[in-house]
N, C-alpha and C. Protein backbone atom coordinates (compact mmCIF):
# COMPACT_ATOMS: atom_id res chain seq x y z
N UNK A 1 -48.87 68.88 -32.44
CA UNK A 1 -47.43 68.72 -32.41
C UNK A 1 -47.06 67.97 -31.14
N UNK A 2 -46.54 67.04 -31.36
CA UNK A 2 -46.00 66.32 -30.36
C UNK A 2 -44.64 66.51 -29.33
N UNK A 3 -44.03 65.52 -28.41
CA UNK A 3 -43.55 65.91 -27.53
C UNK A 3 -41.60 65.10 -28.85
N UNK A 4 -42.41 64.54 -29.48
CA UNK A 4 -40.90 64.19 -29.89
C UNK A 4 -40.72 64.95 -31.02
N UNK A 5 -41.49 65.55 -31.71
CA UNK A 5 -41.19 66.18 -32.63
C UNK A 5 -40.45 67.80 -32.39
N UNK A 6 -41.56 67.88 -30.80
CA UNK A 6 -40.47 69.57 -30.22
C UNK A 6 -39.52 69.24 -29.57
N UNK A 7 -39.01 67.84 -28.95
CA UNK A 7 -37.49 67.62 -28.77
C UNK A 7 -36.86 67.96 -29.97
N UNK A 8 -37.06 67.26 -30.77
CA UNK A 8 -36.40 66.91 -32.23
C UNK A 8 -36.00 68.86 -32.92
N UNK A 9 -36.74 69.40 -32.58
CA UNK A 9 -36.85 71.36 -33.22
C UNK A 9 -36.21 71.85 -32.02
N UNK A 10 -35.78 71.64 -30.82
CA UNK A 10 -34.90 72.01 -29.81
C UNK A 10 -33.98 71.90 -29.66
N UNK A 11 -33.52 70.66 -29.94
CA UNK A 11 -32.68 70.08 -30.69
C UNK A 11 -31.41 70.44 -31.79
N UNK A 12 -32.46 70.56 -32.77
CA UNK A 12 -32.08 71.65 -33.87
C UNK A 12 -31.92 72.69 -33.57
N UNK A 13 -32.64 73.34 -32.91
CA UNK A 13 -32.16 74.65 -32.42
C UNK A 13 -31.15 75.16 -32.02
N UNK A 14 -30.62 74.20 -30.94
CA UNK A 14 -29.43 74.03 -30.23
C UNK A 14 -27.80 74.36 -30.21
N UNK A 15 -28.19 73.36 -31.91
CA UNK A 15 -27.10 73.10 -32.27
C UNK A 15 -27.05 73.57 -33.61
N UNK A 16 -27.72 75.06 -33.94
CA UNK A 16 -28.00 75.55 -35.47
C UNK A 16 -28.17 74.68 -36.57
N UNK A 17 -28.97 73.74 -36.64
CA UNK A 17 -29.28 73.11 -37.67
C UNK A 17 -30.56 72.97 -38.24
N UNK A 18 -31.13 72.67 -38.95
CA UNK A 18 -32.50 72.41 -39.84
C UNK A 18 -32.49 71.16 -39.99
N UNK A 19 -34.06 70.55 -39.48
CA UNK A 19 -34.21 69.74 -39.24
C UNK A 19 -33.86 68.69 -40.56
N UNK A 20 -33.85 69.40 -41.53
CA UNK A 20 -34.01 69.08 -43.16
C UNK A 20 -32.49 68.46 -43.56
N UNK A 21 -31.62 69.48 -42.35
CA UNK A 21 -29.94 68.87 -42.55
C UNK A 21 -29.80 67.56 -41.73
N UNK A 22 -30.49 67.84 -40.59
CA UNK A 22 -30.58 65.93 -39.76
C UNK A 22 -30.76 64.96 -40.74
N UNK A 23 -32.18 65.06 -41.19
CA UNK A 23 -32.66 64.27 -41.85
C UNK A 23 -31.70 63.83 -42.98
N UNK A 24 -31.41 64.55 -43.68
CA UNK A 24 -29.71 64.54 -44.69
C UNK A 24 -28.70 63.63 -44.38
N UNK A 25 -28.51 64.04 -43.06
CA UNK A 25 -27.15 63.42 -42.19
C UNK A 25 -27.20 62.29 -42.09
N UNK A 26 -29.01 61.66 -41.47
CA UNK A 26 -29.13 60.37 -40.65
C UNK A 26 -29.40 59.72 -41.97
N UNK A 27 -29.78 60.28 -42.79
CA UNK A 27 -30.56 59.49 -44.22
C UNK A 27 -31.78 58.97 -44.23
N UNK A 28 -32.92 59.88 -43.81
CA UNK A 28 -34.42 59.73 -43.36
C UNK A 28 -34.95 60.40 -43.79
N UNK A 29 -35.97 60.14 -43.91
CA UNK A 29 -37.33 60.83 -45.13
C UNK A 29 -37.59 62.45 -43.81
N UNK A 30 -37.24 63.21 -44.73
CA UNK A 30 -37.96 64.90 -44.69
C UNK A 30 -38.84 64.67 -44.25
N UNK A 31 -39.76 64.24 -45.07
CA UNK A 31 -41.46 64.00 -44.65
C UNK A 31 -41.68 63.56 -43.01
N UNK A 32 -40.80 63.07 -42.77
CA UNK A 32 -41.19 62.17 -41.27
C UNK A 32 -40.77 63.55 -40.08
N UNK A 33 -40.36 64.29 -40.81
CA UNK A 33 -40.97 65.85 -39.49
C UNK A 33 -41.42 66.48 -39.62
N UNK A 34 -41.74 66.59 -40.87
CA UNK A 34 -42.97 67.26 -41.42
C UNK A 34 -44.67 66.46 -41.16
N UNK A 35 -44.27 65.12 -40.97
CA UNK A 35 -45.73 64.59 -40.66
C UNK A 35 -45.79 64.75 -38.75
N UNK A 36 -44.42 64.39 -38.52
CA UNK A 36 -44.35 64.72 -36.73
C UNK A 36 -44.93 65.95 -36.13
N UNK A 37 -44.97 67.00 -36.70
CA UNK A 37 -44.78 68.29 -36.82
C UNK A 37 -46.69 68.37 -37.12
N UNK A 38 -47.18 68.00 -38.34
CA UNK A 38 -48.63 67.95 -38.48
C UNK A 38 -49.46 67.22 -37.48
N UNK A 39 -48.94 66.35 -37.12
CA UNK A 39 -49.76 65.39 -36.29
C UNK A 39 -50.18 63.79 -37.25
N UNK A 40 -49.62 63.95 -38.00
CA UNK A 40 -50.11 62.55 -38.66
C UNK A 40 -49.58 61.26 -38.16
N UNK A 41 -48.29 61.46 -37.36
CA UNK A 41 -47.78 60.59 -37.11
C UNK A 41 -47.30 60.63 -35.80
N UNK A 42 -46.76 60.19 -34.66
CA UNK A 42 -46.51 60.36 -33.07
C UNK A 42 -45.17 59.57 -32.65
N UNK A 43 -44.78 59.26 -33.60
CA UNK A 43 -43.65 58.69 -33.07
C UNK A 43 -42.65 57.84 -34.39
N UNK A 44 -41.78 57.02 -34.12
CA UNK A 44 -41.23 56.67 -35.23
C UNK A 44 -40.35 55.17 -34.57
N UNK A 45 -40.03 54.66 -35.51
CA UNK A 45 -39.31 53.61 -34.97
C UNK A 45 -37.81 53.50 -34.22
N UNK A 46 -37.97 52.17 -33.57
CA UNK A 46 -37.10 52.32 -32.57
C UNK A 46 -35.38 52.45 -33.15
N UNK A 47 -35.35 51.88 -34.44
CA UNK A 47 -34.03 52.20 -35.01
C UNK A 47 -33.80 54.07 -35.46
N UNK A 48 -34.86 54.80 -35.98
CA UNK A 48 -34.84 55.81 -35.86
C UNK A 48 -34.68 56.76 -34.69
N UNK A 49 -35.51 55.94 -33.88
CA UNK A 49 -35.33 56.85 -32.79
C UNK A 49 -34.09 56.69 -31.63
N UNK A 50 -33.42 56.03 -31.93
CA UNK A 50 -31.41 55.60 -31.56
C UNK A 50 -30.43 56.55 -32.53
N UNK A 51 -31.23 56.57 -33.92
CA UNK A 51 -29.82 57.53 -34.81
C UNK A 51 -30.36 58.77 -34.22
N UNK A 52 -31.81 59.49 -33.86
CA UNK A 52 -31.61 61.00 -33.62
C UNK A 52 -30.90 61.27 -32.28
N UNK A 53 -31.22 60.23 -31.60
CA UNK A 53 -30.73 60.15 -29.98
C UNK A 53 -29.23 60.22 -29.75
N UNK A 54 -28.74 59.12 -30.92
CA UNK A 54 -27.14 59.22 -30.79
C UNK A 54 -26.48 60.62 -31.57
N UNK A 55 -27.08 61.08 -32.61
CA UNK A 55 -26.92 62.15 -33.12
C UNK A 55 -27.04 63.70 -32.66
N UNK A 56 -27.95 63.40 -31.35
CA UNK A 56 -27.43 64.77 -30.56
C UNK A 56 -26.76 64.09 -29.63
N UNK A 57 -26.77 63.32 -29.05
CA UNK A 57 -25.97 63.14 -27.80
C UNK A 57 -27.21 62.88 -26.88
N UNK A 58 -28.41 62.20 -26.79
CA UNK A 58 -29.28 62.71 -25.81
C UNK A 58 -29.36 61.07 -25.97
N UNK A 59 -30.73 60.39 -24.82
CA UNK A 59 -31.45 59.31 -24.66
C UNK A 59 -32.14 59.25 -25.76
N UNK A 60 -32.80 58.06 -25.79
CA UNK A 60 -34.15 57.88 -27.00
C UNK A 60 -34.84 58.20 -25.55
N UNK A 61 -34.53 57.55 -24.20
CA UNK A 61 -36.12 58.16 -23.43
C UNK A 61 -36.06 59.87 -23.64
N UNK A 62 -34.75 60.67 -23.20
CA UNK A 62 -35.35 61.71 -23.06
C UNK A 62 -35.97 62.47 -24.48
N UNK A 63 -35.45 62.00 -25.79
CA UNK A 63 -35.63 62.23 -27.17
C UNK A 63 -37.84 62.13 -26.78
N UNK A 64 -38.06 61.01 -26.27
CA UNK A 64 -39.80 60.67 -26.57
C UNK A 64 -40.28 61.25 -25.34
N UNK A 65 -39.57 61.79 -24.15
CA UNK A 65 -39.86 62.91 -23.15
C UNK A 65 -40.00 62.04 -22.12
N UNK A 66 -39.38 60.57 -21.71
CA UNK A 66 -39.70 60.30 -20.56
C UNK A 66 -38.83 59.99 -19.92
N UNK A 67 -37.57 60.75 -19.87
CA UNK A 67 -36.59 61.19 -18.90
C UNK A 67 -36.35 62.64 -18.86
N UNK A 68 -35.36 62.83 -17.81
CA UNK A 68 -34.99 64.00 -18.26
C UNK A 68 -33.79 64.25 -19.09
N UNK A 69 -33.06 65.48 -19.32
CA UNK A 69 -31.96 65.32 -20.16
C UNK A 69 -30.37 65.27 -18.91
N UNK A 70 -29.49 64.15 -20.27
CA UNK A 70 -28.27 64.06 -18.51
C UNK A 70 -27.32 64.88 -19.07
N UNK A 71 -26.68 65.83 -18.77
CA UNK A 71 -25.17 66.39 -18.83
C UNK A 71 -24.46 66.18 -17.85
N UNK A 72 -23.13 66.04 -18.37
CA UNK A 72 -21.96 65.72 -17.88
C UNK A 72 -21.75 66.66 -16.11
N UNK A 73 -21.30 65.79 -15.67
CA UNK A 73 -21.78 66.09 -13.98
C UNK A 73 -20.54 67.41 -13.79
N UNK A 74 -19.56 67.48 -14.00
CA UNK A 74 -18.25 67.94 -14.31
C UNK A 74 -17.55 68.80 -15.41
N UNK A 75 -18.41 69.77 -15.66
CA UNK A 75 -17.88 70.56 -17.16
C UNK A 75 -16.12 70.50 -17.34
N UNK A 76 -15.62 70.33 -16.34
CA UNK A 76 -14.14 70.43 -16.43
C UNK A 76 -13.36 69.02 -16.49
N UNK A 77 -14.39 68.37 -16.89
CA UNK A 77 -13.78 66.90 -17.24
C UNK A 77 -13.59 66.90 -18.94
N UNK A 78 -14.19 67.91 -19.99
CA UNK A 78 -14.34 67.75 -21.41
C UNK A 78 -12.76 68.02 -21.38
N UNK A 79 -11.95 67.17 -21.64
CA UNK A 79 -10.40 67.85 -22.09
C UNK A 79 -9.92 66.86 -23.48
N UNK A 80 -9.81 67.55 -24.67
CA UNK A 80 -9.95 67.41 -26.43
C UNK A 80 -8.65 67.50 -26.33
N UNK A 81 -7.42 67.38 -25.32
CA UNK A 81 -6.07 67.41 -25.99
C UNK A 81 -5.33 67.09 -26.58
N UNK A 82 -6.05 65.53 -27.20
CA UNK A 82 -5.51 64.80 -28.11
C UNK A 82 -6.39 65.39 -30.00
N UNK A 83 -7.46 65.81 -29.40
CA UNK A 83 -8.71 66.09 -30.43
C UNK A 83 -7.28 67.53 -31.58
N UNK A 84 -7.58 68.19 -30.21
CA UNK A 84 -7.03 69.33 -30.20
C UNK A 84 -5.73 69.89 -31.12
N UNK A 85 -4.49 68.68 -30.64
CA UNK A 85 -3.44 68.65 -31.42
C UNK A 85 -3.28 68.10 -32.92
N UNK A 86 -4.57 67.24 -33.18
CA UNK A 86 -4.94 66.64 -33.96
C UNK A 86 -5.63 67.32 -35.21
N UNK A 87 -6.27 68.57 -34.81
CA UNK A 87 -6.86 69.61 -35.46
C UNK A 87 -5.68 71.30 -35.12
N UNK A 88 -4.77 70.78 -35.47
CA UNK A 88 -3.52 72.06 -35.11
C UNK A 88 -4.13 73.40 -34.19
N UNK A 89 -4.72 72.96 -33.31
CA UNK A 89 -5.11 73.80 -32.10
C UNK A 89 -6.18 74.63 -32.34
N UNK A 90 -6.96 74.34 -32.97
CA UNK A 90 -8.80 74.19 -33.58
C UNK A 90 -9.28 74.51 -32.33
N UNK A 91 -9.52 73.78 -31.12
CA UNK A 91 -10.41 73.21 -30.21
C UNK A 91 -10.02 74.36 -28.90
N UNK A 92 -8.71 75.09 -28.84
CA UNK A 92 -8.68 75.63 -27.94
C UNK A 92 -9.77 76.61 -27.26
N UNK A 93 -10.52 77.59 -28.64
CA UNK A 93 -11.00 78.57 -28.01
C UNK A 93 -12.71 78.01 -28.18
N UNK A 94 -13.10 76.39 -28.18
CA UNK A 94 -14.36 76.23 -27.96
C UNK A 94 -15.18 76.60 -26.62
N UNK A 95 -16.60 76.55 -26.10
CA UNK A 95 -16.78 76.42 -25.09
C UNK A 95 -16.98 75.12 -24.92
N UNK A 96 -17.95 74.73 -23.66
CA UNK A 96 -17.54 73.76 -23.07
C UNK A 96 -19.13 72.93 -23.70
N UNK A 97 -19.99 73.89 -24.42
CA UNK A 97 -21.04 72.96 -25.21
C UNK A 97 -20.91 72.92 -26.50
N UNK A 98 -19.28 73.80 -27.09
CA UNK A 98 -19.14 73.21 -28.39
C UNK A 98 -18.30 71.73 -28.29
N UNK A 99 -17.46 71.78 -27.12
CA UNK A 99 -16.40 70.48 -27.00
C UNK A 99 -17.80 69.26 -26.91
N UNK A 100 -18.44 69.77 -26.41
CA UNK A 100 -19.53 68.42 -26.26
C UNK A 100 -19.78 67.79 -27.21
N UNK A 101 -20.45 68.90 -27.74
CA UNK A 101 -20.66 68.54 -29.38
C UNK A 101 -19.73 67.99 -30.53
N UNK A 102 -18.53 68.20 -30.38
CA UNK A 102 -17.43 67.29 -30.89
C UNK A 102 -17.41 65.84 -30.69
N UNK A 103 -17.40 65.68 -29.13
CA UNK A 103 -17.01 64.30 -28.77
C UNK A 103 -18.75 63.83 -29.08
N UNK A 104 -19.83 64.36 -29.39
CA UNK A 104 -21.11 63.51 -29.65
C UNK A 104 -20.96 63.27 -31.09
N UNK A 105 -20.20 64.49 -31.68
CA UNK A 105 -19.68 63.65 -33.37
C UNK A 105 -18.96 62.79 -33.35
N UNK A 106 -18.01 62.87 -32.60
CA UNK A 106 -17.21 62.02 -32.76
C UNK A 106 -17.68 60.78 -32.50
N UNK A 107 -18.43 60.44 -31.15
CA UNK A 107 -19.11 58.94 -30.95
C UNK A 107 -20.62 58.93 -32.15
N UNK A 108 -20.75 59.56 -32.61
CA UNK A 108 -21.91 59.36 -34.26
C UNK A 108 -21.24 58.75 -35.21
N UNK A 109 -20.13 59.56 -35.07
CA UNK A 109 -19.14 58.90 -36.74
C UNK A 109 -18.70 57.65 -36.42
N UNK A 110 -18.45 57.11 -35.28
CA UNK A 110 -18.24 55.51 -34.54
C UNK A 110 -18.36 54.83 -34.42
N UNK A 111 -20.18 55.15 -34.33
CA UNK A 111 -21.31 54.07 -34.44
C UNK A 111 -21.38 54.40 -35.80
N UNK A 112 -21.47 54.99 -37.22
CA UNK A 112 -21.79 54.66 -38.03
C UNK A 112 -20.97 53.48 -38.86
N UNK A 113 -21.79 53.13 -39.51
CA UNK A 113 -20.65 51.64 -40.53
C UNK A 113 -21.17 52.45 -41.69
């Protein structure tokens, strides 16, 4: 098992999902973490490896392990008040790594065409 495949299950972890629902989301073969996961395979391409990266919010380096991971320097900079009013006051009682996770959907759904 490799180093991108246990980003990739930490990942998931993280953010309660199965890897099986990524794969769903991004529109990528199941099989390709299931072979990550066996060892048949070590890595994946560079367009793949930008949708899982942009899809959590992380690097493709730190996604293949050769950075580290960056969070926001300032937890009290996440402010959704436009998000917020927009979702009839949804966002108030998030914490400050669910707001993250919003604005990393939100820049996923952005980049997608």
């Amino acid at each position: 098992m490799g180093t991108l495949y246990e980003r990739i299950a930490e990942l998931c972890q993280e953010r309660g999902i199965k890897g099986g629902r990524m794969c769903s989301d991004l529109k990528i073969s199941k099989g390709l973490l299931t072979d990550l996961k066996m060892g048949r395979r070590s890595g994946v391409s560079a367009v793949t490896a930008q949708k899982i990266a942009d899809y959590f919010g992380v690097t493709v380096g730190y996604l293949l392990g050769q950075e580290p991971r960056l969070e926001p320097e300032d937890e009290q900079d996440l402010c959704l008040d436009g998000v917020d009013f927009a979702l009839y006051g949804e966002v108030r009682d998030l914490t400050q790594a669910q707001k993250r996770d919003v604005l990393r959907f939100i820049q996923f759904i952005k980049q997608k065409d």
